[in-house]
Protein backbone atom coordinates (compact mmCIF):
# COMPACT_ATOMS: atom_id res chain seq x y z
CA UNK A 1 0.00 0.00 0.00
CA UNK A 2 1.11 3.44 -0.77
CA UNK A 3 0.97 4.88 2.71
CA UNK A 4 3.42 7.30 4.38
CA UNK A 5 6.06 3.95 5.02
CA UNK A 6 5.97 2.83 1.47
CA UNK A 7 6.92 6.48 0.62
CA UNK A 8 9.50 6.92 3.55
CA UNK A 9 10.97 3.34 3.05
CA UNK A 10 11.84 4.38 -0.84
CA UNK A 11 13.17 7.10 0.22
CA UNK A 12 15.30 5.74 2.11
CA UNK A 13 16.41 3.22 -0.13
CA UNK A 14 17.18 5.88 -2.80
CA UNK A 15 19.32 7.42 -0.14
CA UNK A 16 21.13 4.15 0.69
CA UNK A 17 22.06 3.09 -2.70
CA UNK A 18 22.84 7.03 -3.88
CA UNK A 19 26.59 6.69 -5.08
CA UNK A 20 27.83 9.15 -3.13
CA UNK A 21 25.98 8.05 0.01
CA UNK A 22 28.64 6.98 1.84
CA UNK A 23 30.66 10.10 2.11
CA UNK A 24 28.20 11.95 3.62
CA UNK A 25 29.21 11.04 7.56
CA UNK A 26 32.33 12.79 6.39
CA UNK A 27 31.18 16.59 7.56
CA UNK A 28 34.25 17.53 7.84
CA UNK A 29 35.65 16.89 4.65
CA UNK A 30 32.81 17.96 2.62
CA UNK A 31 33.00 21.55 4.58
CA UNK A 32 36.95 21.87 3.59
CA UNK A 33 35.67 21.00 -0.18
CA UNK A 34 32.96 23.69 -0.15
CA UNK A 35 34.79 26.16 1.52
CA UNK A 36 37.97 25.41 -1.09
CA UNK A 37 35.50 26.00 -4.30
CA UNK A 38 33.17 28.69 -2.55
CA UNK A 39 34.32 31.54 -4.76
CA UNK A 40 34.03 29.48 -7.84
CA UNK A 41 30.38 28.30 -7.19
CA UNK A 42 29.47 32.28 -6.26
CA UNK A 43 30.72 32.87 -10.04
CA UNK A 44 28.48 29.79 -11.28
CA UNK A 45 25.47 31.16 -9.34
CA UNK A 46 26.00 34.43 -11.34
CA UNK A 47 26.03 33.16 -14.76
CA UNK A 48 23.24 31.16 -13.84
CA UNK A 49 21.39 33.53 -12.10
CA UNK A 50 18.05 33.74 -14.43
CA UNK A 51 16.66 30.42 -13.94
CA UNK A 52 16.87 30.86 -9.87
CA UNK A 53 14.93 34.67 -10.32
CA UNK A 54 12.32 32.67 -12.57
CA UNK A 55 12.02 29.85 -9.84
CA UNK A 56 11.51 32.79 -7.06
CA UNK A 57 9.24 34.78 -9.22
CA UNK A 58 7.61 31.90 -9.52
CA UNK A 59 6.96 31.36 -5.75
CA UNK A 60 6.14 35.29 -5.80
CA UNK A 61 3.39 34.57 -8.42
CA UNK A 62 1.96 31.93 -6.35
CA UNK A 63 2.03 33.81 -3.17
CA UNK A 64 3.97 32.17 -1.69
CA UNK A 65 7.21 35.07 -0.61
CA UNK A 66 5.81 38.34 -0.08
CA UNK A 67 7.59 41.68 0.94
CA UNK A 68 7.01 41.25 4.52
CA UNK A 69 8.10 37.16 4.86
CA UNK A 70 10.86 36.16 6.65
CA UNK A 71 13.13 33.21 5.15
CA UNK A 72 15.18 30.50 6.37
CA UNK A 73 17.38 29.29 3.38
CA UNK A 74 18.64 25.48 4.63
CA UNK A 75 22.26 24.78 3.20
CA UNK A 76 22.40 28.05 1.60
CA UNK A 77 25.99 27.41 0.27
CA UNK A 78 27.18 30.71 -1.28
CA UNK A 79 23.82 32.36 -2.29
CA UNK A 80 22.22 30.36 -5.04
CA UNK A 81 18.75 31.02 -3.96
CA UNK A 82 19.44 33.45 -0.63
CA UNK A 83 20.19 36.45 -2.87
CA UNK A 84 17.19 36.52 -5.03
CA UNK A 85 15.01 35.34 -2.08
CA UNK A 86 16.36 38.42 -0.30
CA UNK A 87 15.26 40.48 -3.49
CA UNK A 88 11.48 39.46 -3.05
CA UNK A 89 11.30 38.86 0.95
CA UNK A 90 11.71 41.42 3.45
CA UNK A 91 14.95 39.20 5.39
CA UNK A 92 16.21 35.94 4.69
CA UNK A 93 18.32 33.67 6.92
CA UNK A 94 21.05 31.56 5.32
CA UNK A 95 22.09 28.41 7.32
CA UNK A 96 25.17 26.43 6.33
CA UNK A 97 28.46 25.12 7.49
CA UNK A 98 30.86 26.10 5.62
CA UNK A 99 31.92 29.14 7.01
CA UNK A 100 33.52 30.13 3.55
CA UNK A 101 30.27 29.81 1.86
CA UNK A 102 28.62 31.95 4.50
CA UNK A 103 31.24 34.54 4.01
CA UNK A 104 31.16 34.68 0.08
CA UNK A 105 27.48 34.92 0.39
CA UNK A 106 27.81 38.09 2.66
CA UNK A 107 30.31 39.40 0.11
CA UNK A 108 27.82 39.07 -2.93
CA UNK A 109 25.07 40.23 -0.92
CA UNK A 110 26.73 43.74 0.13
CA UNK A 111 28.02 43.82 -3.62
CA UNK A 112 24.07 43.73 -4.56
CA UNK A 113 22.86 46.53 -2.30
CA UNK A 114 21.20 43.82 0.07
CA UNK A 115 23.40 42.43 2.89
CA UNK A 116 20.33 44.51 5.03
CA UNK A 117 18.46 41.93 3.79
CA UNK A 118 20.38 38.54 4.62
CA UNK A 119 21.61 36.90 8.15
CA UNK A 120 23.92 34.09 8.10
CA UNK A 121 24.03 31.29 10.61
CA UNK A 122 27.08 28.75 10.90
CA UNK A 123 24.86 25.91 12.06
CA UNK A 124 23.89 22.76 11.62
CA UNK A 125 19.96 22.15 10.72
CA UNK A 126 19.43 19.61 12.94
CA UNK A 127 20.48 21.71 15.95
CA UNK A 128 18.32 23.99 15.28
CA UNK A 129 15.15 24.15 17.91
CA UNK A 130 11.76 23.53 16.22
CA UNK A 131 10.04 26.54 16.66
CA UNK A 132 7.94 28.12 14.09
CA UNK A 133 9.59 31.07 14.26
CA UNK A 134 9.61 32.01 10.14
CA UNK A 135 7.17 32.89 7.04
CA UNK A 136 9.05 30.40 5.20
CA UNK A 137 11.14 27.24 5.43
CA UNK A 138 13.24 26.74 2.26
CA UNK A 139 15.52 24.46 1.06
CA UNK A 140 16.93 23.75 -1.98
CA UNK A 141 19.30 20.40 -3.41
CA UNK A 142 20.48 19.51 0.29
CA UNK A 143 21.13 16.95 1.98
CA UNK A 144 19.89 18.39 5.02
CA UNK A 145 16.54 17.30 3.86
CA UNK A 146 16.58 14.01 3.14
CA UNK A 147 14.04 11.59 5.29
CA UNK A 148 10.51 11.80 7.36
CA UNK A 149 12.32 13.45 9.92
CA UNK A 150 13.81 16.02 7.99
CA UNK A 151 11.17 17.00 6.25
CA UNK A 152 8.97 17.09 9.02
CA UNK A 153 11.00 19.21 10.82
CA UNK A 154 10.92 22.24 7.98
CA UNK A 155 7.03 22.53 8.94
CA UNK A 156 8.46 22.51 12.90
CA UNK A 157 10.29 26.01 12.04
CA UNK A 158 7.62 27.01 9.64
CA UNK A 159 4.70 29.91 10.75
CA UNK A 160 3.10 29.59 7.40
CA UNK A 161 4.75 28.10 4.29
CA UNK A 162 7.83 25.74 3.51
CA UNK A 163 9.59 25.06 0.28
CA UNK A 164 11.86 22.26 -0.97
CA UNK A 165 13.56 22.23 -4.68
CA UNK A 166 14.93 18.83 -5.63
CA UNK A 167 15.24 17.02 -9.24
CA UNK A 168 12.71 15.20 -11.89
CA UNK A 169 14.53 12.83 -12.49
CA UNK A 170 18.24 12.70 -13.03
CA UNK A 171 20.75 15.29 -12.21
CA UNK A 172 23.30 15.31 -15.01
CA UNK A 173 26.69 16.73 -14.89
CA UNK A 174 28.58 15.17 -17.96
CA UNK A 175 32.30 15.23 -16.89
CA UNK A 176 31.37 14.44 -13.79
CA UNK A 177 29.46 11.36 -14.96
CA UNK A 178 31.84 10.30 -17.43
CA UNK A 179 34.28 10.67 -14.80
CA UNK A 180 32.72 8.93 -12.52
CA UNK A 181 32.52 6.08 -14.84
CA UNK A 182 35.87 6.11 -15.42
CA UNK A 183 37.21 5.95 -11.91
CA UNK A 184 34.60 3.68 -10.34
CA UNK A 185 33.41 1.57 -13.32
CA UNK A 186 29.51 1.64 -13.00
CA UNK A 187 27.64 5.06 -13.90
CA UNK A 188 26.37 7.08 -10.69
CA UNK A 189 23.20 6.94 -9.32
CA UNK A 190 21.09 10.25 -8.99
CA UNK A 191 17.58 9.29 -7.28
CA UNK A 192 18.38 10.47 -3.74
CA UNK A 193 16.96 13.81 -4.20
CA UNK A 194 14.19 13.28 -7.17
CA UNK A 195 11.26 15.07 -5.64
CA UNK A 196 8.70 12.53 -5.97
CA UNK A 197 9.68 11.24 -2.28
CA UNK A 198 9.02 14.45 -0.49
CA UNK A 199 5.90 14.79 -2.68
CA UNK A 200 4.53 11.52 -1.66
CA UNK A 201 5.62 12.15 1.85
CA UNK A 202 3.32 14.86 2.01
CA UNK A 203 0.52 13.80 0.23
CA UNK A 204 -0.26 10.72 2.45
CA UNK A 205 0.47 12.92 5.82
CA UNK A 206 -2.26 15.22 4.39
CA UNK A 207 -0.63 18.31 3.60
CA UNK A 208 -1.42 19.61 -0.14
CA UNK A 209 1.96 20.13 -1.33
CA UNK A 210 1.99 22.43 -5.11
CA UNK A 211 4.72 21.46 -7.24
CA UNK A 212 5.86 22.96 -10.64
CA UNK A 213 8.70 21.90 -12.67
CA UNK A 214 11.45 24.10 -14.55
CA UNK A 215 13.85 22.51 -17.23
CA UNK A 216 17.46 23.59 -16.66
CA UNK A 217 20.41 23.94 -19.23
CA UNK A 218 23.81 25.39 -18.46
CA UNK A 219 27.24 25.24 -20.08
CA UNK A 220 30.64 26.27 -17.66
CA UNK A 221 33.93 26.57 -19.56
CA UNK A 222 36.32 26.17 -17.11
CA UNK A 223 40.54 25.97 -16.90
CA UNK A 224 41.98 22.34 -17.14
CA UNK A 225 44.40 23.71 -13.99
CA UNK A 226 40.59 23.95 -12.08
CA UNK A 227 38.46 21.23 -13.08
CA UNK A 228 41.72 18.86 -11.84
CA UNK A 229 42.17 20.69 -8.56
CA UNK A 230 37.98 20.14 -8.41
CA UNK A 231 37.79 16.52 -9.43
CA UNK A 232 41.11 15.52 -7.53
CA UNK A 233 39.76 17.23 -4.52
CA UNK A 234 35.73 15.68 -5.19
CA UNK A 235 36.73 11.77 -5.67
CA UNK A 236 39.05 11.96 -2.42
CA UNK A 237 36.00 12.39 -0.47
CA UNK A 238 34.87 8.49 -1.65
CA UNK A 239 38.65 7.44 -1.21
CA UNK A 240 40.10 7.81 -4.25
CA UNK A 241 43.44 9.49 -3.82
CA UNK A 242 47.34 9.04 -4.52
CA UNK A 243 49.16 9.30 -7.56
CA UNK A 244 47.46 7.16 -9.80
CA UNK A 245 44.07 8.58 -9.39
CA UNK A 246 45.75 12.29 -10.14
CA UNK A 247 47.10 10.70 -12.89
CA UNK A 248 43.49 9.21 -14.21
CA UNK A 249 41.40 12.74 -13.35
CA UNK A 250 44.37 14.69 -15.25
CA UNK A 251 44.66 12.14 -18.50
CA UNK A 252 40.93 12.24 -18.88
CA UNK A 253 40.26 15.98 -18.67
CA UNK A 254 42.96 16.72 -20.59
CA UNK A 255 41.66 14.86 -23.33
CA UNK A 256 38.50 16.69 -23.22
CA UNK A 257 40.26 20.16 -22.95
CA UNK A 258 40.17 22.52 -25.99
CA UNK A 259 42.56 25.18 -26.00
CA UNK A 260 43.04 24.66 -22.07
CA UNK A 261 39.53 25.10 -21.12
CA UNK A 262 36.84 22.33 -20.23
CA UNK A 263 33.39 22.44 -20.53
CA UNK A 264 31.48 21.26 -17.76
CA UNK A 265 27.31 20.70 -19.50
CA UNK A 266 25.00 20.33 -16.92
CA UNK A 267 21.13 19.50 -17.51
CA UNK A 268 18.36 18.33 -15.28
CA UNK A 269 14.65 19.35 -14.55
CA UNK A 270 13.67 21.06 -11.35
CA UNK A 271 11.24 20.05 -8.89
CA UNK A 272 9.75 22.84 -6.73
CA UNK A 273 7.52 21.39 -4.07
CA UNK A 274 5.57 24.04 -2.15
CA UNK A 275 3.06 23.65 0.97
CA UNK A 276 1.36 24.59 3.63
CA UNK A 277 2.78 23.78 6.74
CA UNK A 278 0.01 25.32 9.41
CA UNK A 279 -3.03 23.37 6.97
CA UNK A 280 -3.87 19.30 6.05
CA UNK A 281 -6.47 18.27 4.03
CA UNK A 282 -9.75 17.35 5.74
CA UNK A 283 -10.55 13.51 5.84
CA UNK A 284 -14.09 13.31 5.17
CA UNK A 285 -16.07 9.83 6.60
């Protein structure tokens, strides 16, 4: 039956077999890697700026940020969605822990006119207490969010609305996959954060969650020097390090380099899930 364990026990066992899984009781390590790159994913987030103020406008459209609602951005990382969100919203907090992120973020917001507008907190979600004391509980490609639990506890902080943005689908990154491939010799596995879990979820605890879905495109052209100081650093944190696997990373980028520069394609559709987290739907006898 398709009942709130069915939905929780997939869940989970999209989170189990996710490839990268296993790294994730590493905090430590995956905070040096995101504070190492922070700069570089602040420039990402500015070339692809547009399709995070369409998702927002979006949620503006829907009215579901106003001028007067207070945010709390979960895993903000450098800004991706915190700086428009503070555009729309009249404050936003942005909770992460990566301190590096957290400061980069402050540094684009006071370079767009709205570090007024933004708070950043160097904490870790679960620590937080549950209570509801924002407009809206947002979170966006996390890992914070990723069981019942979790997820329950977004509508724990939440006075009114929460808001989680995950994938349709699969998440594709095409060095990275290839990569991946080459070093580990089966193809990754992206389900862990397809929205249809959190959707479900919801649905069978009652709540009426909205969902839309926005197709996403976006070409990087990066330095060979970067993506091998990226990759060398990323596949350390599954334990693949040394020599050799410098060697691998290096020999396969380099024969995908033109003119010293990579290109890093990245494609996926969007899930953004949407609900009310004071309201359930009425069960009528």
């Amino acid at each position: 039956m398709c009942n709130t364990n069915f939905w929780t026990e997939a869940w989970r066992e999209a989170r189990d077999s996710y490839t990268q899984a296993a790294s994730y009781g590493n905090k430590q390590g995956w905070q040096q890697f995101w504070n190492s790159f922070a700069e570089h994913y602040a420039l990402r987030n500015r070339q692809s700026r547009s399709i995070y103020n369409t998702i927002i406008d979006g949620l503006v459209t829907d009215g579901v940020i106003t001028p007067s609602s207070t945010v709390l951005d979960i895993g903000c990382g450098a800004g991706t969605y915190t700086l428009p969100l503070a555009n729309k919203a009249l404050h936003v907090t942005g909770l992460d822990t990566a301190e590096q992120m957290l400061s980069v973020l402050q540094s684009e917001a006071a370079h767009e006119g709205i570090a007024d507008r933004i708070k950043t907190n160097k904490t870790d979600w679960l620590d937080l207490p549950n209570e509801p004391i924002y407009d809206i509980v947002f979170a966006a490609n996390t890992t914070a969010i990723n069981d019942y639990h979790s997820l329950m506890k977004m509508n724990e902080l939440s006075r009114g609305t929460c808001c989680l943005i995950g994938f349709a689908g699969t998440y594709h990154i095409k060095v990275r996959t290839l990569l991946w491939e080459h070093l580990m010799g089966t193809p990754p596995e992206h389900m862990a954060f397809d929205i249809q879990y959190p959707f479900n979820v919801l649905y069978q605890e009652r709540f009426l969650p909205n969902i839309k879905f926005y197709t996403y495109r976006e070409r990087y052209r990066e330095t060979l020097a970067y993506m091998i100081e990226y990759y060398t650093s990323y596949f350390k944190l599954f334990g693949l390090e040394g020599p050799e696997t410098v060697t691998q990373i290096t020999e396969f980028l380099a024969n995908r380099t033109v003119e010293d520069y990579c290109t890093e394609l990245i494609s996926t559709t969007i899930g953004v899930l949407w609900w009310r987290a004071d309201r359930k739907a009425t069960i009528l006898d």
